[in-house]
N, C-alpha and C. Protein backbone atom coordinates (compact mmCIF):
# COMPACT_ATOMS: atom_id res chain seq x y z
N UNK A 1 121.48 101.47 78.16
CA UNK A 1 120.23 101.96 78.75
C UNK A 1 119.23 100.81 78.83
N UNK A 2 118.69 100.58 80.12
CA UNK A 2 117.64 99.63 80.27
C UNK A 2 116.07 100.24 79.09
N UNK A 3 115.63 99.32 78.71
CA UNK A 3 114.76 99.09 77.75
C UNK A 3 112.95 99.12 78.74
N UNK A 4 112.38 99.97 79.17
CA UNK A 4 111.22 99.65 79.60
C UNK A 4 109.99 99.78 78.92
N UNK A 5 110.22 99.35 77.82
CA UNK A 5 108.88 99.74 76.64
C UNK A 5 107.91 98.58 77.30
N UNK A 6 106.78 99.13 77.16
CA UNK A 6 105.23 97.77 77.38
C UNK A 6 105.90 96.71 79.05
N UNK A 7 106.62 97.49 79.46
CA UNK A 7 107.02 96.30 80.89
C UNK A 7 105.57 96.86 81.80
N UNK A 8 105.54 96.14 83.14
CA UNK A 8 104.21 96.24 84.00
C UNK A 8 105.11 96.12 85.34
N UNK A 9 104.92 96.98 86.34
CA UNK A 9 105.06 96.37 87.49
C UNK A 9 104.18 96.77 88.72
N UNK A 10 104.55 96.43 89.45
CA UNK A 10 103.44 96.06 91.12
C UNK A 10 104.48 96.77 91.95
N UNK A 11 103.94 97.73 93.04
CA UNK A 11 104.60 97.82 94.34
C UNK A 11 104.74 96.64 94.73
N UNK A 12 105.60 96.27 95.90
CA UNK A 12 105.40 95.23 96.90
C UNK A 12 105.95 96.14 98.20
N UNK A 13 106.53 96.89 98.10
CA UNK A 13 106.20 97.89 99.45
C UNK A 13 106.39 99.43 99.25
N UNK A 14 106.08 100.33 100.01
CA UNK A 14 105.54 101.16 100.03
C UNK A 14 105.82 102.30 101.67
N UNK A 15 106.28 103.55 101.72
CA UNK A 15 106.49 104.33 102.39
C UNK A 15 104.86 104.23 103.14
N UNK A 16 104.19 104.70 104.79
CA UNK A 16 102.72 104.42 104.68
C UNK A 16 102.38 105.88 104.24
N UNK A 17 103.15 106.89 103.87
CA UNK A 17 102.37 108.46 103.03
C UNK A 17 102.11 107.80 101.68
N UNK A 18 102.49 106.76 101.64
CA UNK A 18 102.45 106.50 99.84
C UNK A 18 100.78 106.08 99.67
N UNK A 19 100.31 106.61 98.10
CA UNK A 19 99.10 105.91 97.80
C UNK A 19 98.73 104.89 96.98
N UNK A 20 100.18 104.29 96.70
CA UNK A 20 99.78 103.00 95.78
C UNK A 20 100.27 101.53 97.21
N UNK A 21 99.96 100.92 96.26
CA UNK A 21 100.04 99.42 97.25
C UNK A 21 100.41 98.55 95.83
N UNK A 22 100.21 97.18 96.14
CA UNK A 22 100.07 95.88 95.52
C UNK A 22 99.08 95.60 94.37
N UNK A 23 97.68 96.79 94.60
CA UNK A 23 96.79 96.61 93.26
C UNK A 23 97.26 97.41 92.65
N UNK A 24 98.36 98.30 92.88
CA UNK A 24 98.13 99.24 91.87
C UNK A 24 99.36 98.42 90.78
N UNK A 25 99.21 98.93 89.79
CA UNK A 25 99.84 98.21 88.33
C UNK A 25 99.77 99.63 87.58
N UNK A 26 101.40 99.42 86.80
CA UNK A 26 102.02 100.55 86.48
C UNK A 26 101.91 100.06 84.97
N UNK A 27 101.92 100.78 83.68
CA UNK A 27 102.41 100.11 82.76
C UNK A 27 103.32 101.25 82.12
N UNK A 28 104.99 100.88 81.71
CA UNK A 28 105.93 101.64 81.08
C UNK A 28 105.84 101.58 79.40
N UNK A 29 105.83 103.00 78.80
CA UNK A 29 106.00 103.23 77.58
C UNK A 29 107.37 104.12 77.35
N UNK A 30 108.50 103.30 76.53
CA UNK A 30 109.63 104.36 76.25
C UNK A 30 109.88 104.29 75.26
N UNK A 31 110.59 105.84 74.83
CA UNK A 31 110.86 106.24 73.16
C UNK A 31 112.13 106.95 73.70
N UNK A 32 113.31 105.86 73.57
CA UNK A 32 114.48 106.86 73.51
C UNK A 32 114.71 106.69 75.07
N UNK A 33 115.38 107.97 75.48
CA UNK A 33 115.43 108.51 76.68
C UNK A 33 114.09 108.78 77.34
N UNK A 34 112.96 108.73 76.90
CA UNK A 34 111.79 109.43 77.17
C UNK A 34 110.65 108.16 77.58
N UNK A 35 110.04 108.43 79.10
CA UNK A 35 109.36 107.54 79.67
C UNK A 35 108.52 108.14 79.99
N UNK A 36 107.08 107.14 79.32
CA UNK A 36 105.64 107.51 79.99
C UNK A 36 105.37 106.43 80.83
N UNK A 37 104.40 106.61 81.53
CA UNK A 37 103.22 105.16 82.26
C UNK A 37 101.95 105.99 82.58
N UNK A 38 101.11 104.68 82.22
CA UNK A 38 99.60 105.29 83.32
C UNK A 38 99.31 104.00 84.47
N UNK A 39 99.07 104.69 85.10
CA UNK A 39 98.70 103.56 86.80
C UNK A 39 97.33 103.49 86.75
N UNK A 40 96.78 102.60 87.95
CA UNK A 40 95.99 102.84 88.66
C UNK A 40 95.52 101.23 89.45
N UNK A 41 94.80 101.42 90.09
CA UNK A 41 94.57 99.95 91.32
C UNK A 41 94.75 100.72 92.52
N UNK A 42 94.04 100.25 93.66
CA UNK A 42 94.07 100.28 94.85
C UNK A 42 93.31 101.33 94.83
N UNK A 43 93.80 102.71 95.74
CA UNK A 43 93.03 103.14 96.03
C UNK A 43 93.64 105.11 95.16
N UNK A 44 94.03 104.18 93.53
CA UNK A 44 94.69 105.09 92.71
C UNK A 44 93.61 104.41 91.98
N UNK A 45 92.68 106.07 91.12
CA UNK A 45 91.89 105.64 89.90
C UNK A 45 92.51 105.96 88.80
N UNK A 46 93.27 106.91 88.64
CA UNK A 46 94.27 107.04 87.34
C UNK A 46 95.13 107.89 87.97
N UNK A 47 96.21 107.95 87.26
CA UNK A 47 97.70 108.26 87.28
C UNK A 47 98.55 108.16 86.26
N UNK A 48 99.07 109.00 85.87
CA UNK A 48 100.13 109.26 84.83
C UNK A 48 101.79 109.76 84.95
N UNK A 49 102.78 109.04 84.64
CA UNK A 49 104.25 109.80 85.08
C UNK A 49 104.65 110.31 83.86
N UNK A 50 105.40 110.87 83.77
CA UNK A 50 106.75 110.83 82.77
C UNK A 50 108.01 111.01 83.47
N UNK A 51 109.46 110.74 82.07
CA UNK A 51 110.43 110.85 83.33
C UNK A 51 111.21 110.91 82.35
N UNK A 52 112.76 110.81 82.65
CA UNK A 52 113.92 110.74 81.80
C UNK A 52 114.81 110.13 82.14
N UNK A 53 115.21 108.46 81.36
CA UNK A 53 115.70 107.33 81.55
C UNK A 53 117.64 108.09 81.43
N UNK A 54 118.35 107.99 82.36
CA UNK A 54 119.58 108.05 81.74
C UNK A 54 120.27 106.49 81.31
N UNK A 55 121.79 106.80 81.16
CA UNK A 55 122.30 105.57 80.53
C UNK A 55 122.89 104.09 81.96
N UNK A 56 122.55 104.45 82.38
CA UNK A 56 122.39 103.49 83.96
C UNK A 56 120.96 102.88 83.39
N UNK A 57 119.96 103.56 83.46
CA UNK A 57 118.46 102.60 83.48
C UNK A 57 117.61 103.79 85.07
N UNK A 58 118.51 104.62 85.33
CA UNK A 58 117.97 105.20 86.35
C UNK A 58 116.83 106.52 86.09
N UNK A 59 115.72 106.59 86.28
CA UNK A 59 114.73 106.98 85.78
C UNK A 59 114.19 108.25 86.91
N UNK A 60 114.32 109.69 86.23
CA UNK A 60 114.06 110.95 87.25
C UNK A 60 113.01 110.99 86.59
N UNK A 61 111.77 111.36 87.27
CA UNK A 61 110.02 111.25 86.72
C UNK A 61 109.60 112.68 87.92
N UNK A 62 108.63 112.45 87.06
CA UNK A 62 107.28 113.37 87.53
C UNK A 62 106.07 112.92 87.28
N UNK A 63 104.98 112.75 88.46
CA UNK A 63 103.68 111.93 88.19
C UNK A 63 102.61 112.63 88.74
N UNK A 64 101.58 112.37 88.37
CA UNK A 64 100.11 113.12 89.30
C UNK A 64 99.15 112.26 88.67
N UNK A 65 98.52 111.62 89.74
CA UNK A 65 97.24 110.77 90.15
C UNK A 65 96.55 111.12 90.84
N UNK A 66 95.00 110.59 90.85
CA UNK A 66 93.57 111.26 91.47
C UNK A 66 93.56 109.90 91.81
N UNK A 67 92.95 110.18 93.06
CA UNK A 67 92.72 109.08 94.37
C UNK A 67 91.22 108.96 94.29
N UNK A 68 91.12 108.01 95.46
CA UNK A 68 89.25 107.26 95.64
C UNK A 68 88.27 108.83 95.99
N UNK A 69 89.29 109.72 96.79
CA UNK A 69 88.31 110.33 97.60
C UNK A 69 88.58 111.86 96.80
N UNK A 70 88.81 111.45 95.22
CA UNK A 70 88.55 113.16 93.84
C UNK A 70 89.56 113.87 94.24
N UNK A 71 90.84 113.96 94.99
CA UNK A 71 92.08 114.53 95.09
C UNK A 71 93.25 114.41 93.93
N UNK A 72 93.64 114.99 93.09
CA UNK A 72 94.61 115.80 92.47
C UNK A 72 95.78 115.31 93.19
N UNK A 73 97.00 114.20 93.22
CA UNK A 73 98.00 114.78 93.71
C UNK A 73 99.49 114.43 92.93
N UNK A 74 100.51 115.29 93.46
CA UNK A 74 101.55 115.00 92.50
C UNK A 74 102.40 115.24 92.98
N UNK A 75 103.69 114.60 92.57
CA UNK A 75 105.25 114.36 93.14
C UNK A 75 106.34 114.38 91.76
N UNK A 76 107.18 113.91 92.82
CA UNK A 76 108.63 113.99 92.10
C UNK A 76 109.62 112.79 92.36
N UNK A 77 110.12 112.09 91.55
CA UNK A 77 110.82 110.44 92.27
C UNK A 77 111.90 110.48 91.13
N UNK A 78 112.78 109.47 91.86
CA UNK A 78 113.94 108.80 91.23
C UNK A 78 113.81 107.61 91.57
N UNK A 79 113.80 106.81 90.46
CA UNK A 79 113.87 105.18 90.59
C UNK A 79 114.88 104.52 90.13
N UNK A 80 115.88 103.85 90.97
CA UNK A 80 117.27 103.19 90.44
C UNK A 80 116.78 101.48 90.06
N UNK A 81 117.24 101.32 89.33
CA UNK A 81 116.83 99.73 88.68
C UNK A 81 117.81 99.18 89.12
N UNK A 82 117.59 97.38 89.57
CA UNK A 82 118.76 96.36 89.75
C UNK A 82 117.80 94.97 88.93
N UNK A 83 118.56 95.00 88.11
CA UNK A 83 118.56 93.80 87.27
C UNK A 83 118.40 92.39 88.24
N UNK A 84 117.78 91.84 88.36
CA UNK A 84 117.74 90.29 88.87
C UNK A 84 117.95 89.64 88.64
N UNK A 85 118.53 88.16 89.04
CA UNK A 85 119.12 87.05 88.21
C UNK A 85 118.46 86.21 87.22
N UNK A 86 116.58 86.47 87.52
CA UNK A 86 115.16 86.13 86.39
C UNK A 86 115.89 86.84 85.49
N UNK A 87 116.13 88.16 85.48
CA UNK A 87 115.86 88.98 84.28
C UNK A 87 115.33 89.88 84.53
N UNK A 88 114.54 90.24 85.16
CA UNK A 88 113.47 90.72 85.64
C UNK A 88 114.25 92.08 86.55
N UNK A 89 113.60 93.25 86.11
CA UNK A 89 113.86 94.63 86.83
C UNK A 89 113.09 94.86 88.40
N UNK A 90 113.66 94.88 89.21
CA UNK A 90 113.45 95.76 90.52
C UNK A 90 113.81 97.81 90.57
N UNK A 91 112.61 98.18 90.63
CA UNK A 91 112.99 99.72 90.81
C UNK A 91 113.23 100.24 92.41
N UNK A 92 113.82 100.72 92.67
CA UNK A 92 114.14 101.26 94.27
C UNK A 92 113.86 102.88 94.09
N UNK A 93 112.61 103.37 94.63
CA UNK A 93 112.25 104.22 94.44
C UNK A 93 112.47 105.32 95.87
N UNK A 94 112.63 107.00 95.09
CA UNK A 94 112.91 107.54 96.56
C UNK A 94 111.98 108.73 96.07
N UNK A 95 111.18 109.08 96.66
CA UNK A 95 110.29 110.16 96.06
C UNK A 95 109.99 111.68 97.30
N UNK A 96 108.66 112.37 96.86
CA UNK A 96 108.79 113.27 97.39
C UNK A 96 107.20 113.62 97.07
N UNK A 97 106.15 114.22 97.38
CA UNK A 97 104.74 114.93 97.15
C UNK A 97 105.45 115.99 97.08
N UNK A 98 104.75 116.74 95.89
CA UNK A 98 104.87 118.28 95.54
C UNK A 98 103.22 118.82 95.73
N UNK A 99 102.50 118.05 96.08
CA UNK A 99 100.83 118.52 96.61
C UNK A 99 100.74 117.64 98.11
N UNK A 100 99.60 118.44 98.31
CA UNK A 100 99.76 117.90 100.16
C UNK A 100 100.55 118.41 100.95
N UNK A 101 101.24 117.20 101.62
CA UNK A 101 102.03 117.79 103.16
C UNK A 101 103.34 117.65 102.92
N UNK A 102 103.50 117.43 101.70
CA UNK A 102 105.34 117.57 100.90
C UNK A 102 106.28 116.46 101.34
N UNK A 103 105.49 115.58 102.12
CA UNK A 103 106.26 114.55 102.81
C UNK A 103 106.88 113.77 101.49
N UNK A 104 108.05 112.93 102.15
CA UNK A 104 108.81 111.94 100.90
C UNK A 104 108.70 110.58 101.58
N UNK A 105 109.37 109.48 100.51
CA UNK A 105 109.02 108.23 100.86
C UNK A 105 109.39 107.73 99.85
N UNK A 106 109.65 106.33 100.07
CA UNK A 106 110.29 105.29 99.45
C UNK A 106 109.28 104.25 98.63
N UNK A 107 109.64 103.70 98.00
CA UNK A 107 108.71 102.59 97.17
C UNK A 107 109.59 101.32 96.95
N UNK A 108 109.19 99.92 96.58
CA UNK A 108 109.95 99.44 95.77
C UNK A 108 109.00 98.60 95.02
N UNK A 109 108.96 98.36 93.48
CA UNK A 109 108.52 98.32 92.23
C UNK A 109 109.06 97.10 91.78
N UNK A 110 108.64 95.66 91.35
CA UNK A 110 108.89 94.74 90.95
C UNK A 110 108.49 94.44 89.64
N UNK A 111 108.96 94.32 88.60
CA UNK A 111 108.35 93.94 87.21
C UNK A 111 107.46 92.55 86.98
N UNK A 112 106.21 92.55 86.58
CA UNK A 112 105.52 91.58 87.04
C UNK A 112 105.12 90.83 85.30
């Protein structure tokens, strides 16, 4: 099982339904199988996930963040990890809004 305790990462791209970008900065807390983070940057003022790491490193979450303009919103994602030749984790994210217009979308997450 990949290890994401105290790691940080950055979008570098982004579905355009998505509301994070490049400022936003993630930070991972794990105990076990069990993953928290709180976000925020861009045009995310806070945000919180949790999720459940299996033995791949592949991470099924649930998150809800409040945006610039006092909106509530929240989804559902799977993020598959690929190890890099740094060391360094890439997440490939495939998600979904469970508030709003239910639209889905992709991310990808670089450990910074």
């Amino acid at each position: 099982m990949i290890d994401y305790n105290n790691k940080r990462f950055r979008a570098v791209s982004s579905s355009s339904n998505s509301e994070i970008s490049s400022a936003t900065i993630f930070v991972y807390k794990q105990n076990g199988s069990v993953l928290s983070s709180t976000y925020s940057g861009g045009t995310i003022i806070e945000g919180h996930l949790i999720g459940l790491v299996d033995g791949d490193g592949t991470i099924n979450m649930r998150y809800h963040q409040i945006n610039k303009n006092g909106l509530l919103m929240t989804g559902i994602c799977v993020s598959t990890p690929k190890i890099n030749k740094n060391g360094k984790i890439t997440l490939y994210e495939s998600w979904q809004w469970t508030s709003g217009d239910l639209s889905k979308g992709t991310s990808l997450l670089e450990e910074i």
